[in-house]
C-alpha atoms as a PDB file:
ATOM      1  CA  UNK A   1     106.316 102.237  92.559  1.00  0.00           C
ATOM      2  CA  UNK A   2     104.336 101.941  95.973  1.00  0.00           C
ATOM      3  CA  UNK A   3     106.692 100.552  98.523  1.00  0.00           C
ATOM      4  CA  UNK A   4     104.943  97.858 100.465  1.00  0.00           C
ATOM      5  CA  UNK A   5     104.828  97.151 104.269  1.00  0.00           C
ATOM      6  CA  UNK A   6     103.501  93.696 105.915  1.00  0.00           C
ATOM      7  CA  UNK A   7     102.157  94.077 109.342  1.00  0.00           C
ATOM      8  CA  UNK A   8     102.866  90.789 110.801  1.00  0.00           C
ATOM      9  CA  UNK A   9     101.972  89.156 114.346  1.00  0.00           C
ATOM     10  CA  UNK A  10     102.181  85.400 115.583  1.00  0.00           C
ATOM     11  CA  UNK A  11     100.451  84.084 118.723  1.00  0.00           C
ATOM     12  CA  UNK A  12     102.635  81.542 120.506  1.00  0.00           C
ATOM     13  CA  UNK A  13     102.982  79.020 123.248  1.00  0.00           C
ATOM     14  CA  UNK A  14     104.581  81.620 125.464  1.00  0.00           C
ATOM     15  CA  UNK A  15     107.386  84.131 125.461  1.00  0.00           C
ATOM     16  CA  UNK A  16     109.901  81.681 124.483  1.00  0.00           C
ATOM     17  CA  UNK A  17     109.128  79.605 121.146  1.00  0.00           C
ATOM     18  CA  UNK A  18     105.700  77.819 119.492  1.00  0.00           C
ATOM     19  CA  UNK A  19     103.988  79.841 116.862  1.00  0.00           C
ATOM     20  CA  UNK A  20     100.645  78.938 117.083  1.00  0.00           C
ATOM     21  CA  UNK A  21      98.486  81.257 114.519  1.00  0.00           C
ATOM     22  CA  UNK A  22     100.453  83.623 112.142  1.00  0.00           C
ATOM     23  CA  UNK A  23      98.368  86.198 110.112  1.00  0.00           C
ATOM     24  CA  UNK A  24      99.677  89.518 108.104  1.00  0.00           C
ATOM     25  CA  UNK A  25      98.170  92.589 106.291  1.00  0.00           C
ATOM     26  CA  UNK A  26      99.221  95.095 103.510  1.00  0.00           C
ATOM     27  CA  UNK A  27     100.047  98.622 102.976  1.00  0.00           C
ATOM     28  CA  UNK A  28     100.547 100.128  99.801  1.00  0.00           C
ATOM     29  CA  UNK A  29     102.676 102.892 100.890  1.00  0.00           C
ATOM     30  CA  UNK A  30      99.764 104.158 103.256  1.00  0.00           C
ATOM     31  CA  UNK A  31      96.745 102.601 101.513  1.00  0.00           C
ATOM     32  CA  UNK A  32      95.477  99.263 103.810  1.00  0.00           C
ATOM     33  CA  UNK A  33      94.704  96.465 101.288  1.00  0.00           C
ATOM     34  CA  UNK A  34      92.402  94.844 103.368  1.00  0.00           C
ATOM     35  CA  UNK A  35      92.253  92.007 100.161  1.00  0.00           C
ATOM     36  CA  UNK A  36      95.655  90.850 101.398  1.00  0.00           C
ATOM     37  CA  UNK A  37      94.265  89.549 104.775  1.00  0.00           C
ATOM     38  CA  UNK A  38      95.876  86.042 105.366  1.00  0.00           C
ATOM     39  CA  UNK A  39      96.385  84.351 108.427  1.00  0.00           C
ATOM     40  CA  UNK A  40      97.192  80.762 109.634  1.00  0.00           C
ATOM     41  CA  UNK A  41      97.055  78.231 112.416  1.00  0.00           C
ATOM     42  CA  UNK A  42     100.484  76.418 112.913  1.00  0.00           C
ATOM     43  CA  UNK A  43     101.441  73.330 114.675  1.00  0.00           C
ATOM     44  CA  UNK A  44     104.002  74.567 117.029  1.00  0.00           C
ATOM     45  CA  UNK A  45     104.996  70.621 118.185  1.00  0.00           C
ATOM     46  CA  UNK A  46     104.770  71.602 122.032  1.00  0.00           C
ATOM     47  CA  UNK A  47     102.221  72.120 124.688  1.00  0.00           C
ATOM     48  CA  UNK A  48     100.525  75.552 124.374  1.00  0.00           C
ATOM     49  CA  UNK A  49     100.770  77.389 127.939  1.00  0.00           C
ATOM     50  CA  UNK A  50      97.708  78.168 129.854  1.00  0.00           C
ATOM     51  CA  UNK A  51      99.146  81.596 130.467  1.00  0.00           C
ATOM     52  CA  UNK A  52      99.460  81.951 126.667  1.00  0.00           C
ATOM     53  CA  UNK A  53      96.000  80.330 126.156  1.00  0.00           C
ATOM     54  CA  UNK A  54      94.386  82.617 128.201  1.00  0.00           C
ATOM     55  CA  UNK A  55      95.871  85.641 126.277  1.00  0.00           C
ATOM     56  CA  UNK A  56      94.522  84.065 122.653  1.00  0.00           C
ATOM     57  CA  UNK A  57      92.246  81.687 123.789  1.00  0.00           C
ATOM     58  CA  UNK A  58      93.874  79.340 120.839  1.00  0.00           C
ATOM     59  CA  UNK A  59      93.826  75.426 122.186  1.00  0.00           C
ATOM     60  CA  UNK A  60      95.964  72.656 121.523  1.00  0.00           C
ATOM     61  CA  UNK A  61      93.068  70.861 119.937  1.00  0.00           C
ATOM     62  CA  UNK A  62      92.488  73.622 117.326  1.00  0.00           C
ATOM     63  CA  UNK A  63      96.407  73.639 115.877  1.00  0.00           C
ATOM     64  CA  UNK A  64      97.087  69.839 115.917  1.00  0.00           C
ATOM     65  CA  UNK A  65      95.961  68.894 112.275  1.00  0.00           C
ATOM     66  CA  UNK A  66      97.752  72.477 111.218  1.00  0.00           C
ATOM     67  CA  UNK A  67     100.775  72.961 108.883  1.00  0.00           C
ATOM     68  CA  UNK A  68     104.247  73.684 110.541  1.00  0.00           C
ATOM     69  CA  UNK A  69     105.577  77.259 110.286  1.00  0.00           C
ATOM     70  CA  UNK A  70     107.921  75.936 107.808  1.00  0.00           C
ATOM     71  CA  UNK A  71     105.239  75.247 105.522  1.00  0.00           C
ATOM     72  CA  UNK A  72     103.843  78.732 105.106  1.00  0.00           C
ATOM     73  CA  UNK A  73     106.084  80.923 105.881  1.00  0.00           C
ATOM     74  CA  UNK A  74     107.023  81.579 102.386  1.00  0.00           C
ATOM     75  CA  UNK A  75     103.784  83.020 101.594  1.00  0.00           C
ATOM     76  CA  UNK A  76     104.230  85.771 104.133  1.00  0.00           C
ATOM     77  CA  UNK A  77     107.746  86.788 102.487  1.00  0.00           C
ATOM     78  CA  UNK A  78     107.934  89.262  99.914  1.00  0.00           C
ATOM     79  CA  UNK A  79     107.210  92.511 100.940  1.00  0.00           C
ATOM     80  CA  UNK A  80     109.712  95.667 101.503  1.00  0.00           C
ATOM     81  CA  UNK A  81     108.971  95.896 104.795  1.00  0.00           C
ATOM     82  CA  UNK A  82     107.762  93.627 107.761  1.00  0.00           C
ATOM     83  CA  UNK A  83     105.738  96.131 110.400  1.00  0.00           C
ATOM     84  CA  UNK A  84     104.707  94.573 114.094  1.00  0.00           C
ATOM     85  CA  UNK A  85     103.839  95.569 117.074  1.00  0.00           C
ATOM     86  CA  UNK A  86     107.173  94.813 119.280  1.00  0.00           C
ATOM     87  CA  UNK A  87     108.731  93.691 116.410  1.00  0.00           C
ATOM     88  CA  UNK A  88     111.371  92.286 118.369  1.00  0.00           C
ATOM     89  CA  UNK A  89     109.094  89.519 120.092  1.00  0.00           C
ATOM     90  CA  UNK A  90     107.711  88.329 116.220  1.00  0.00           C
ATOM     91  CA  UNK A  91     111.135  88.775 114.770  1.00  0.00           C
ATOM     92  CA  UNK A  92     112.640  86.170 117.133  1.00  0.00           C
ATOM     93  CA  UNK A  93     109.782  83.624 117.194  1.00  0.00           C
ATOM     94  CA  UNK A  94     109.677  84.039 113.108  1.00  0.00           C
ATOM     95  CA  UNK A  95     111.916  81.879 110.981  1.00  0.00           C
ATOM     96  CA  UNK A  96     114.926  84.026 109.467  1.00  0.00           C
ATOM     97  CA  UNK A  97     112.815  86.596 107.036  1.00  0.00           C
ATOM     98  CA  UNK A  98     114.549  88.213 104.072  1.00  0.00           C
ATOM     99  CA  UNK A  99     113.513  92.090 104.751  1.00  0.00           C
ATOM    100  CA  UNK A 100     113.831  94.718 107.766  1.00  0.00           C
ATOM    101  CA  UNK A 101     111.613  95.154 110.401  1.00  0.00           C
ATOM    102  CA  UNK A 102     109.814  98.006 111.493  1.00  0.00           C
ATOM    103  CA  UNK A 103     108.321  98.508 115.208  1.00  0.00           C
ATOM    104  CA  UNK A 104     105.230 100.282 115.846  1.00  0.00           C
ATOM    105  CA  UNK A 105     105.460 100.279 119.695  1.00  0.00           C
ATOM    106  CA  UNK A 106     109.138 102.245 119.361  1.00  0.00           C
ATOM    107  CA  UNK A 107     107.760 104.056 116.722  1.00  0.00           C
ATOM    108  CA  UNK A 108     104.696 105.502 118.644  1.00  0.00           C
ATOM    109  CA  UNK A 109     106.621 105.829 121.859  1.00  0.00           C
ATOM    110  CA  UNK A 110     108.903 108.251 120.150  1.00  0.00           C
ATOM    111  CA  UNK A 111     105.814 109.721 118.586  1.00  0.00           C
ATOM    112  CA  UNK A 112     103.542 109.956 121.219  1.00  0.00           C
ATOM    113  CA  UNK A 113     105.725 110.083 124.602  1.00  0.00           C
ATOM    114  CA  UNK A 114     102.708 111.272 127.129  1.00  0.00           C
ATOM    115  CA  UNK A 115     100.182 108.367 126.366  1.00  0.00           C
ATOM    116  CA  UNK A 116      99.377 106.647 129.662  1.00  0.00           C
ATOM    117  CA  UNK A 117     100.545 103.081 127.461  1.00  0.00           C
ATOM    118  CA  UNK A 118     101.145 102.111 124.616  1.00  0.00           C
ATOM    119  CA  UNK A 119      99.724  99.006 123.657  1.00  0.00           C
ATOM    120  CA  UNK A 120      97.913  98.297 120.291  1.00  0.00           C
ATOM    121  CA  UNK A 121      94.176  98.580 121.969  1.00  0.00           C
ATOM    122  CA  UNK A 122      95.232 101.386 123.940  1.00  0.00           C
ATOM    123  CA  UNK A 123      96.562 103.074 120.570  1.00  0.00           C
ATOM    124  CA  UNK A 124      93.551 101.938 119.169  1.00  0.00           C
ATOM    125  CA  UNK A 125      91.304 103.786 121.374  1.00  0.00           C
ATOM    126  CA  UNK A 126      93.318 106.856 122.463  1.00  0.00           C
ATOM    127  CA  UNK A 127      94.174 107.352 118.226  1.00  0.00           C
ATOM    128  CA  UNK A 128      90.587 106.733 117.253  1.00  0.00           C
ATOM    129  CA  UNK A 129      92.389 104.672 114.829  1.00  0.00           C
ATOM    130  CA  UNK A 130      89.868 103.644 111.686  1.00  0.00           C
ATOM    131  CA  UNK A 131      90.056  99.921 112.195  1.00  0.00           C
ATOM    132  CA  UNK A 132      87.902  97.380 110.352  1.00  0.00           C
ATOM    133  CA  UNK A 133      88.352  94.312 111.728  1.00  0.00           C
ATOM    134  CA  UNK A 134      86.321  91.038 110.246  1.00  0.00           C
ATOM    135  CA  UNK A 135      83.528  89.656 112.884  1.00  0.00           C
ATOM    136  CA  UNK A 136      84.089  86.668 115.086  1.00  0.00           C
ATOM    137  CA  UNK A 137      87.757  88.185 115.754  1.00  0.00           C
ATOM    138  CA  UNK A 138      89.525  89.363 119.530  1.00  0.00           C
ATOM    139  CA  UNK A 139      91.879  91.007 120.931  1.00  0.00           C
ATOM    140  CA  UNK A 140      95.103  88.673 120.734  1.00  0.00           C
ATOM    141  CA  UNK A 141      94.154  87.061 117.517  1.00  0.00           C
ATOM    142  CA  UNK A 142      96.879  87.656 114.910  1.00  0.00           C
ATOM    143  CA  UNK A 143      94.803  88.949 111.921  1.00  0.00           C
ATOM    144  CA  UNK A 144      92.923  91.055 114.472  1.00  0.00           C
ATOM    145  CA  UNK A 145      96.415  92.786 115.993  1.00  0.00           C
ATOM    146  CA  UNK A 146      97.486  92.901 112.746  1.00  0.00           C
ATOM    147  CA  UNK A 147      94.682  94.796 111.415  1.00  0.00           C
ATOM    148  CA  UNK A 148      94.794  97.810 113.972  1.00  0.00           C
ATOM    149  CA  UNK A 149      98.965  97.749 113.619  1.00  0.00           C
ATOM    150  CA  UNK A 150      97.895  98.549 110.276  1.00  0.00           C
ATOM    151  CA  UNK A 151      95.823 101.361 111.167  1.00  0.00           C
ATOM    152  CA  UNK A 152      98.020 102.556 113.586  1.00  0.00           C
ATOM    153  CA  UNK A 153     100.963 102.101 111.020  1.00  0.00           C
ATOM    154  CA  UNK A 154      99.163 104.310 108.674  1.00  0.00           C
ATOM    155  CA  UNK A 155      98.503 106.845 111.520  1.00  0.00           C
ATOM    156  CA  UNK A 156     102.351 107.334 112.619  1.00  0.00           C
ATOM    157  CA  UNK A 157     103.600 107.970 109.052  1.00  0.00           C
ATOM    158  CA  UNK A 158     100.585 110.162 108.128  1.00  0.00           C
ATOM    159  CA  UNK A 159     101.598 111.860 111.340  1.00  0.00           C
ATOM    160  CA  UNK A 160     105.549 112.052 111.828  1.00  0.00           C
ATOM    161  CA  UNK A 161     106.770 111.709 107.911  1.00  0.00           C
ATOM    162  CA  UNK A 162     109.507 109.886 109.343  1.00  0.00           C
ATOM    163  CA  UNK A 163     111.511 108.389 106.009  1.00  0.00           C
ATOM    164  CA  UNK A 164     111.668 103.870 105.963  1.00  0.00           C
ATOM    165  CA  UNK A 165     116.026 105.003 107.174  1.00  0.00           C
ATOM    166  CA  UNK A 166     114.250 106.915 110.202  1.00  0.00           C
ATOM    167  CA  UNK A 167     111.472 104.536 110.966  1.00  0.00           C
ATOM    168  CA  UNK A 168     114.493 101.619 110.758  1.00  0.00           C
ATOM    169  CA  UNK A 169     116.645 103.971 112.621  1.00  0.00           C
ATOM    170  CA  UNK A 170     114.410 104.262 115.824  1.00  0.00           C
ATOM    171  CA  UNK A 171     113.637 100.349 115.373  1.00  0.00           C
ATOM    172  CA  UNK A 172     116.993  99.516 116.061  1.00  0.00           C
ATOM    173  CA  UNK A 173     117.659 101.794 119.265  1.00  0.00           C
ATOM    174  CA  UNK A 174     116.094 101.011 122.585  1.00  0.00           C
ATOM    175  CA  UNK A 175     113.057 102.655 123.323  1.00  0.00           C
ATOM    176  CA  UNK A 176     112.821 106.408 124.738  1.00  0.00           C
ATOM    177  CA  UNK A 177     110.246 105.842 127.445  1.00  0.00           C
ATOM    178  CA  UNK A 178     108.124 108.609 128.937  1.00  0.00           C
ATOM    179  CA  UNK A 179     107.539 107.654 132.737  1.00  0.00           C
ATOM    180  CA  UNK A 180     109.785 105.579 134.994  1.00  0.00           C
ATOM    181  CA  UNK A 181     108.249 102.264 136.512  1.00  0.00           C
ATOM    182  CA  UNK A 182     110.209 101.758 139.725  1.00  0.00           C
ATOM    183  CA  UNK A 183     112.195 103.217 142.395  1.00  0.00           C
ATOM    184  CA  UNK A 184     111.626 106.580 144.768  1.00  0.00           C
ATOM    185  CA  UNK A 185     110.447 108.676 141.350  1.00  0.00           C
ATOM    186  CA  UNK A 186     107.845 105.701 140.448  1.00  0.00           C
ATOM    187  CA  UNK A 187     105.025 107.863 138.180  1.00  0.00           C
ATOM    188  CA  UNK A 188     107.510 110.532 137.313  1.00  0.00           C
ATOM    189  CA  UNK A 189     108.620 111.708 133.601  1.00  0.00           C
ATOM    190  CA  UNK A 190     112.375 111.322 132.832  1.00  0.00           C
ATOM    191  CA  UNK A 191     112.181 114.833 131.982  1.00  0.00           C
ATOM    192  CA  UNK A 192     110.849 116.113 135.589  1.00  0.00           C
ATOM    193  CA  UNK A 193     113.433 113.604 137.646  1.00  0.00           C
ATOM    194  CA  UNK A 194     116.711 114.947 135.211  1.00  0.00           C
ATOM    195  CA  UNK A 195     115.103 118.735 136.221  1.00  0.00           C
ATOM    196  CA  UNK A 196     114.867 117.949 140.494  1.00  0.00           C
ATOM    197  CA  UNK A 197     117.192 115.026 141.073  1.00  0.00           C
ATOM    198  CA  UNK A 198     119.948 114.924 137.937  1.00  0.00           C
ATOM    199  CA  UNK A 199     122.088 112.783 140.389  1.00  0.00           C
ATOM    200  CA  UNK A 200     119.749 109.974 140.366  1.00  0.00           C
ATOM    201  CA  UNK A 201     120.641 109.300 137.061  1.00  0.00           C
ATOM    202  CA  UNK A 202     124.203 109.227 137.713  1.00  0.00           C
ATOM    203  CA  UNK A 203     124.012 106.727 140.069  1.00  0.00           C
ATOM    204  CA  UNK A 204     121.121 104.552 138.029  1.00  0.00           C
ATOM    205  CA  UNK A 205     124.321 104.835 135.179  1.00  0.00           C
ATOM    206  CA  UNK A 206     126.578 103.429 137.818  1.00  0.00           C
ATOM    207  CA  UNK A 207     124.573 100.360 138.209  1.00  0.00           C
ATOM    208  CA  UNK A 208     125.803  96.944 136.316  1.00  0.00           C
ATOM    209  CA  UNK A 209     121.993  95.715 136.065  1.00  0.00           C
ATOM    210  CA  UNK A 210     120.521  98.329 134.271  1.00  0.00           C
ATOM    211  CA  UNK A 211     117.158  98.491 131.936  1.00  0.00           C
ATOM    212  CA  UNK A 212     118.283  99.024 128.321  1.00  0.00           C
ATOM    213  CA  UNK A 213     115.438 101.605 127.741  1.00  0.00           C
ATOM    214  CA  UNK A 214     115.571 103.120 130.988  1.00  0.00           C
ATOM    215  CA  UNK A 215     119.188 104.021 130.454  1.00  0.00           C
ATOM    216  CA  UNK A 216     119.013 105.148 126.531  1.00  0.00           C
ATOM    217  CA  UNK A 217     116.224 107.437 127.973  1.00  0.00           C
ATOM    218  CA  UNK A 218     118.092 108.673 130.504  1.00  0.00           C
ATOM    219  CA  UNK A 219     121.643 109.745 128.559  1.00  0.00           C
ATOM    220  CA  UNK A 220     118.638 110.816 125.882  1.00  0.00           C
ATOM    221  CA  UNK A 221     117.769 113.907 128.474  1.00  0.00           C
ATOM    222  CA  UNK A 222     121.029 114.160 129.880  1.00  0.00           C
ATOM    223  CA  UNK A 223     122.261 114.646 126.108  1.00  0.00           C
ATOM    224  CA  UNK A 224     118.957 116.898 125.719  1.00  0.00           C
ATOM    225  CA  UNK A 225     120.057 119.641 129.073  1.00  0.00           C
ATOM    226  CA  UNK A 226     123.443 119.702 127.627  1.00  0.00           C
ATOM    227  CA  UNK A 227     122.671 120.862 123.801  1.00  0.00           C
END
């Protein structure tokens, strides 16, 4: 029996709470059913943020008249597996779903460490991911996002063969990141600063503010030179 996985996204008021459009997609183990398509407008029953409208370019005016998330969220449960792009960010806007998810971004930053970013149109267009999305869609559009996390989906298991206990298994750790974003070794791989400077990540360890990626990354290559 296939197993199947629901790429999910929501577009929202801003980072805090507010769905605003909801929309999902299905995979038949790696087959896209592009006949489940579904997406909706919600009536999030607060102000929409400019910064967010900018982003999705979905209005106030366009959502008033829509259902609340409460009212179709059950059609977007039953699946095996709910797949999004920073599936941490849907998973906590989301009311409580009955399945795991699975993240694409962790997944493809384990998978593919040395891309510049990894965004979904980035992925897109560095992947050459096959994506067939319907016309009069964007960027930032939940059935459109949804659509390449699909594709992209499809890609990292065709590529990795990572088992659903692996995929879940890198979900649930912090993310092993590639280049670091700040400080004196801005631009550098984690791999190249633990090779000149392996003090610097002593003392980054040392710190009581510290980046939950940046530091599973770095006792990642500190646990790597030691093996």
């Amino acid at each position: 029996m296939a197993t199947k996985y629901r790429t999910i996204d929501t577009e929202t008021c801003d980072f805090d709470s507010g769905i605003v459009e909801i929309a999902s997609i299905d995979l038949n183990d790696t087959e896209i059913d592009y006949n489940s398509q579904q997406s909706h407008f919600v009536n999030p029953q607060k102000p929409i943020s400019i910064s967010a409208m900018a982003i999705h370019h979905i209005t106030d005016e366009m959502v008033e008249l829509s259902p609340l998330i409460e009212d179709v969220i059950d059609v977007y449960k039953g699946a095996d597996y709910l797949v999004a792009h920073n599936a941490e960010f849907d998973k906590r806007m989301m009311p409580e779903m009955d399945v795991p998810f699975i993240c694409t971004l962790k997944l493809a930053r384990r998978l593919w460490p040395e891309l510049e970013s990894h965004s979904n149109q980035y992925l897109r267009y560095a992947l050459k991911l096959d994506v067939h999305v319907p016309e009069g869609l964007h960027a930032h559009r939940a059935l459109y996002d949804c659509i390449v996390t699909a594709s992209l989906f499809k890609r990292i298991k065709d590529d990795s063969g990572w088992s659903n206990t692996e995929m879940l298994e890198i979900t649930n750790q912090p993310s092993i990141l590639h280049k670091i974003g700040f400080g004196k070794h801005l631009g550098m791989t984690f791999e190249d600063i633990y090779k000149e400077n392996p003090s610097y990540f002593t003392w980054y360890l040392g710190q009581t503010d510290k980046d939950v990626n940046v530091e599973f990354t770095m006792k990642h290559w500190m646990e790597k030179k030691d093996e």
